[in-house]
Protein backbone atom coordinates (compact mmCIF):
# COMPACT_ATOMS: atom_id res chain seq x y z
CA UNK A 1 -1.08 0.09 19.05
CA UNK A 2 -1.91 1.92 15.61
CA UNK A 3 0.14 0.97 13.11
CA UNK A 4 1.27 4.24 11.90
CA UNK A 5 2.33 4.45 15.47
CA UNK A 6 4.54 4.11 17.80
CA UNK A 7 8.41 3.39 17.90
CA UNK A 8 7.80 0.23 15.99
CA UNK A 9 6.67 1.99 12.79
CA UNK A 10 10.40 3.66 12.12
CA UNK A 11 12.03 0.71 13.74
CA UNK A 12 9.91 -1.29 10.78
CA UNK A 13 10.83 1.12 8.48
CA UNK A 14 14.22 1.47 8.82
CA UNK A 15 14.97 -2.76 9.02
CA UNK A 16 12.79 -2.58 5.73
CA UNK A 17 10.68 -5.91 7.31
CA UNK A 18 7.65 -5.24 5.26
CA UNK A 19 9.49 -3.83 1.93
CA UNK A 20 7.90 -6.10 -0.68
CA UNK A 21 11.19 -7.86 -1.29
CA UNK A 22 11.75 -8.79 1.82
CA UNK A 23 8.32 -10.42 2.75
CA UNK A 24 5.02 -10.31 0.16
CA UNK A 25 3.84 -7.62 -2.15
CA UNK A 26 1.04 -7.93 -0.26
CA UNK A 27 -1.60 -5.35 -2.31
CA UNK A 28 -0.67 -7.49 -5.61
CA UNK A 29 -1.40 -10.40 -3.69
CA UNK A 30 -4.97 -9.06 -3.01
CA UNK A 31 -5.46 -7.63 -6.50
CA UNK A 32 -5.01 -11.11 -7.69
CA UNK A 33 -6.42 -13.70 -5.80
CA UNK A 34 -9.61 -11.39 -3.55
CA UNK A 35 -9.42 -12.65 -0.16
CA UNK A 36 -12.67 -12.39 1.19
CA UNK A 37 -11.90 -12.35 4.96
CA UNK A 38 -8.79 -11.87 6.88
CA UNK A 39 -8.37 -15.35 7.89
CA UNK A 40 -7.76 -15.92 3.48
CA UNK A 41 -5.58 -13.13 3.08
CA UNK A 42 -3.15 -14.75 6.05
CA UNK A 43 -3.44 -18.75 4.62
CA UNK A 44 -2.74 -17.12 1.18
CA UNK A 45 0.51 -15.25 2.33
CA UNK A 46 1.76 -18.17 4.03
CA UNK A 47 0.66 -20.27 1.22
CA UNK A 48 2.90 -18.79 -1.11
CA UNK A 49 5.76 -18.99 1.07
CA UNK A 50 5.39 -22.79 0.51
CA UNK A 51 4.15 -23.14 -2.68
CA UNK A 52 4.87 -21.65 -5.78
CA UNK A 53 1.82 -20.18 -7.46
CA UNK A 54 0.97 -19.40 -11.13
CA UNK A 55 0.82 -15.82 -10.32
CA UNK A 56 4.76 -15.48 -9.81
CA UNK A 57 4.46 -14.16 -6.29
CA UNK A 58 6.52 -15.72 -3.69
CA UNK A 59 6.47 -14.32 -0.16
CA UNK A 60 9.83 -14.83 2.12
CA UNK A 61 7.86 -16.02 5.01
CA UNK A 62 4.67 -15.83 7.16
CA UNK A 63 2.76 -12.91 9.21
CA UNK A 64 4.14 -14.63 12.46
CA UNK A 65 7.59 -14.60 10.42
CA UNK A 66 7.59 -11.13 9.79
CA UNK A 67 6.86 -10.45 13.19
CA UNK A 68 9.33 -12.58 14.49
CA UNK A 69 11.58 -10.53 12.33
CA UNK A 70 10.59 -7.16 13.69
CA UNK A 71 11.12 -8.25 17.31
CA UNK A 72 14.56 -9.58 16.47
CA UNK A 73 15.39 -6.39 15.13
CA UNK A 74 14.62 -4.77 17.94
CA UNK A 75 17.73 -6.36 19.66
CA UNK A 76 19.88 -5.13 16.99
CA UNK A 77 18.48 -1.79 16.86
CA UNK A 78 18.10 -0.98 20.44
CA UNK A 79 20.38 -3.74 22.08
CA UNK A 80 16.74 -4.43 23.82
CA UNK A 81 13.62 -6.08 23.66
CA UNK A 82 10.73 -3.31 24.26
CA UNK A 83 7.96 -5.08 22.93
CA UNK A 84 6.92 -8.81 22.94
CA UNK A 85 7.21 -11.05 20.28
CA UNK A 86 3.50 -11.30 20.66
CA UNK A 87 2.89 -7.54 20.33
CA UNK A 88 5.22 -7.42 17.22
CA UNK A 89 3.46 -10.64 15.23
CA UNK A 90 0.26 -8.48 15.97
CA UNK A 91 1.66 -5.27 14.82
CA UNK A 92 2.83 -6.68 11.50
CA UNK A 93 -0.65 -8.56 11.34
CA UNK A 94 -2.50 -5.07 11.22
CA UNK A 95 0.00 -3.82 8.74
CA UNK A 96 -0.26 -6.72 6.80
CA UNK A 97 -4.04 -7.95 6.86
CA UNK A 98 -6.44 -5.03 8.39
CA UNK A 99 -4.59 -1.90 6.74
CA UNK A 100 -3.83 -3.70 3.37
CA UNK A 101 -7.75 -5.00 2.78
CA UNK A 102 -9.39 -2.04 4.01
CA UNK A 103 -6.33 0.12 1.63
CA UNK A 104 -7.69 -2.35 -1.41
CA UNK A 105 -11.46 -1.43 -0.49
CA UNK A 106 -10.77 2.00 -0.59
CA UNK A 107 -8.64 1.78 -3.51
CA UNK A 108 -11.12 0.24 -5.57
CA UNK A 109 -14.01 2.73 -4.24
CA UNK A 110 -11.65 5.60 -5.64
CA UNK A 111 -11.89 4.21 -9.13
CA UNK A 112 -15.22 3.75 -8.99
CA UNK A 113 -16.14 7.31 -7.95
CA UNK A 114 -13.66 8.84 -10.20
CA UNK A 115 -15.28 6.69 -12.91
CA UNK A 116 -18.40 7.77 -12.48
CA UNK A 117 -17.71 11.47 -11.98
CA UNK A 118 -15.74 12.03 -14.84
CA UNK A 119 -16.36 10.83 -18.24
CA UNK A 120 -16.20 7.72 -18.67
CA UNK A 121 -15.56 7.71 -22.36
CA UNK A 122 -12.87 9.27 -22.17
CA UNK A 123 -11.09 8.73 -18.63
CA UNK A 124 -10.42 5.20 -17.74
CA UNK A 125 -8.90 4.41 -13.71
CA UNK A 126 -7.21 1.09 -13.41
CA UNK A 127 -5.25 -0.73 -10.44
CA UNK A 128 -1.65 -0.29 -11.33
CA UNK A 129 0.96 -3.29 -10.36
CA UNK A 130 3.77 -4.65 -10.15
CA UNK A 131 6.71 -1.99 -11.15
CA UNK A 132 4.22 0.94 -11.06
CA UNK A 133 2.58 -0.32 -7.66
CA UNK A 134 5.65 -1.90 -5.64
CA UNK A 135 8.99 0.47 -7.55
CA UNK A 136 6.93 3.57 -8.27
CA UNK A 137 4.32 3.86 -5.19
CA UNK A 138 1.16 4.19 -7.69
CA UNK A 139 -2.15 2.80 -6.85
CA UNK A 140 -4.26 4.14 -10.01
CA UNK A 141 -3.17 4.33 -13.50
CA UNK A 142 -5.62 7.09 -15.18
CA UNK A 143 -5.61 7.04 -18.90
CA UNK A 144 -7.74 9.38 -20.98
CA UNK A 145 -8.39 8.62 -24.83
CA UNK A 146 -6.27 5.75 -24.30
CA UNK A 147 -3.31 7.49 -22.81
CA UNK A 148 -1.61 7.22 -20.01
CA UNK A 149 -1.53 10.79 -18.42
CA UNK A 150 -0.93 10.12 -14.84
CA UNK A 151 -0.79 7.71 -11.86
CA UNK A 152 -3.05 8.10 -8.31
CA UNK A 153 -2.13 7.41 -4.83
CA UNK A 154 -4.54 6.61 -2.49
CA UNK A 155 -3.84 7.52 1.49
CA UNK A 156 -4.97 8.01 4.88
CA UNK A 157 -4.34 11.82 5.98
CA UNK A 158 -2.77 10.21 8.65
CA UNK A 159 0.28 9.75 6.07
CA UNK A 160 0.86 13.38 6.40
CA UNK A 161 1.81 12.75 9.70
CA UNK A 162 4.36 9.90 9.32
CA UNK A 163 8.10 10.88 9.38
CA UNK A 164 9.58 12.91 6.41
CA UNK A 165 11.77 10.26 4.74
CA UNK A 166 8.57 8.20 5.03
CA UNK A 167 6.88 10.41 3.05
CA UNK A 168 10.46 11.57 1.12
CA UNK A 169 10.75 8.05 -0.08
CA UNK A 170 7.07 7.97 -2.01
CA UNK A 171 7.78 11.15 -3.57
CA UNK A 172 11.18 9.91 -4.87
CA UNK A 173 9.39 6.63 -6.29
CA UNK A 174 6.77 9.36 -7.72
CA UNK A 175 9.67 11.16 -9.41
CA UNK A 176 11.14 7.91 -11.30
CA UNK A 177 7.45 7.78 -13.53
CA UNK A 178 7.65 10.62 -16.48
CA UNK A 179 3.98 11.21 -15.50
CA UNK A 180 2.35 12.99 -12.85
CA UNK A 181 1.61 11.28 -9.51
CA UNK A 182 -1.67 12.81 -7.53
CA UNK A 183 -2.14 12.17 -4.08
CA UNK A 184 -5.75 11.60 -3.23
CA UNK A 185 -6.56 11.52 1.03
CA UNK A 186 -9.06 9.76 2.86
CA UNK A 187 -10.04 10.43 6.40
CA UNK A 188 -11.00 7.84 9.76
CA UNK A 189 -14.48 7.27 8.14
CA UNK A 190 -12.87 6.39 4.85
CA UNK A 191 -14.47 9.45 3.20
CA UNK A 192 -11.98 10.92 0.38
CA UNK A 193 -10.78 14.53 1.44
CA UNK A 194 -9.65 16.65 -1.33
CA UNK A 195 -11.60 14.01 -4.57
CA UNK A 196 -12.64 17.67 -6.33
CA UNK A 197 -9.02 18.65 -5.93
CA UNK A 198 -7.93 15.71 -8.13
CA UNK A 199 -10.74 15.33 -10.80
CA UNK A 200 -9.50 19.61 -11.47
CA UNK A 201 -6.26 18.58 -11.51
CA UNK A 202 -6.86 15.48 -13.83
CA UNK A 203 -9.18 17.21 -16.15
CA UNK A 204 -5.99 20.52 -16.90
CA UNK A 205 -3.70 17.15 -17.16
CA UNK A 206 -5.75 16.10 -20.14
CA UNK A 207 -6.53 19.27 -21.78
């Protein structure tokens, strides 16, 4: 079951299981402490729902947790259970662990194309966090000559596809920043769709 997919994703959505408040901000988690495998990144979430770390992030349970929380709420939302509890740990482990590494990977090979292709004395790409990343849905801060001219997020085309207040909620986040928010695409083999698009529109930002 993709994770985009299926009549868990809204159900997920609309419960707000994997909001960062109510389980881990999960990407800041990865920015900071580079899991190397999957097995890391799911010892370090449950880690810091036992411990309390240096790095001030505290997650409100575990990957089975979550999941147990999504297949609860399918009794409240449907009066039903449709999938297993099984199926829904899983589901929230591929949200949690496969999409959030491989959406760090290609996060960071964004910057480093973008750094390379534009100049890199003047443009500078960083990972943005906490308020910018979790409040304001921003993945990459772009400064050029020092300032801050506008913010990058990075998404599977598939995101064009989810449901409208899905996609109405990141643009409202976008909207709360006084700076312009891109939106650069990737496809299935991770290649970036419309990069040219966003270098154009990053280079009239900063004339």
């Amino acid at each position: 079951m993709p994770y985009t997919g299926g009549p868990l994703n809204p159900l997920n959505g609309r419960m707000g299981i994997s909001a960062p408040e109510n389980s881990v901000p999960v990407m800041k988690l990865i920015r900071i402490h580079h899991p190397k495998s999957k097995e890391e990144l799911v010892e370090l979430i449950k880690w810091h729902s036992e411990n309390k770390c240096e790095c001030g992030i505290i997650s409100k349970g575990t990957i089975e947790q979550f999941g147990k929380n999504l297949y609860e709420a399918q009794k409240i939302e449907w009066g039903e259970y449709r999938y297993t509890l099984t199926e829904c740990i899983q589901w929230e482990y591929d949200l949690f662990v496969l999409q959030s590494l491989k959406g760090a990977l290609v996060e960071d090979r964004a910057i480093e194309m973008l750094s390379t292709q534009l100049d890199p004395t003047k443009y500078i790409f960083t990972p943005a966090d906490g308020y910018m990343d979790e409040e304001l849905r921003i993945d990459i801060i772009v400064k050029y000559n020092n300032n801050i001219i506008a913010g990058i997020q990075v998404k599977p085309l598939t995101f064009l596809m989810m449901r409208r207040e899905v996609i109405t909620y990141n643009t409202m986040a976008n909207q709360k920043w006084d700076k312009p928010v891109l939106y650069l695409y990737y496809d299935e083999d991770e290649k970036f769709e419309n990069i040219e698009e966003v270098k154009s529109r990053l280079m009239s930002i900063s004339i």
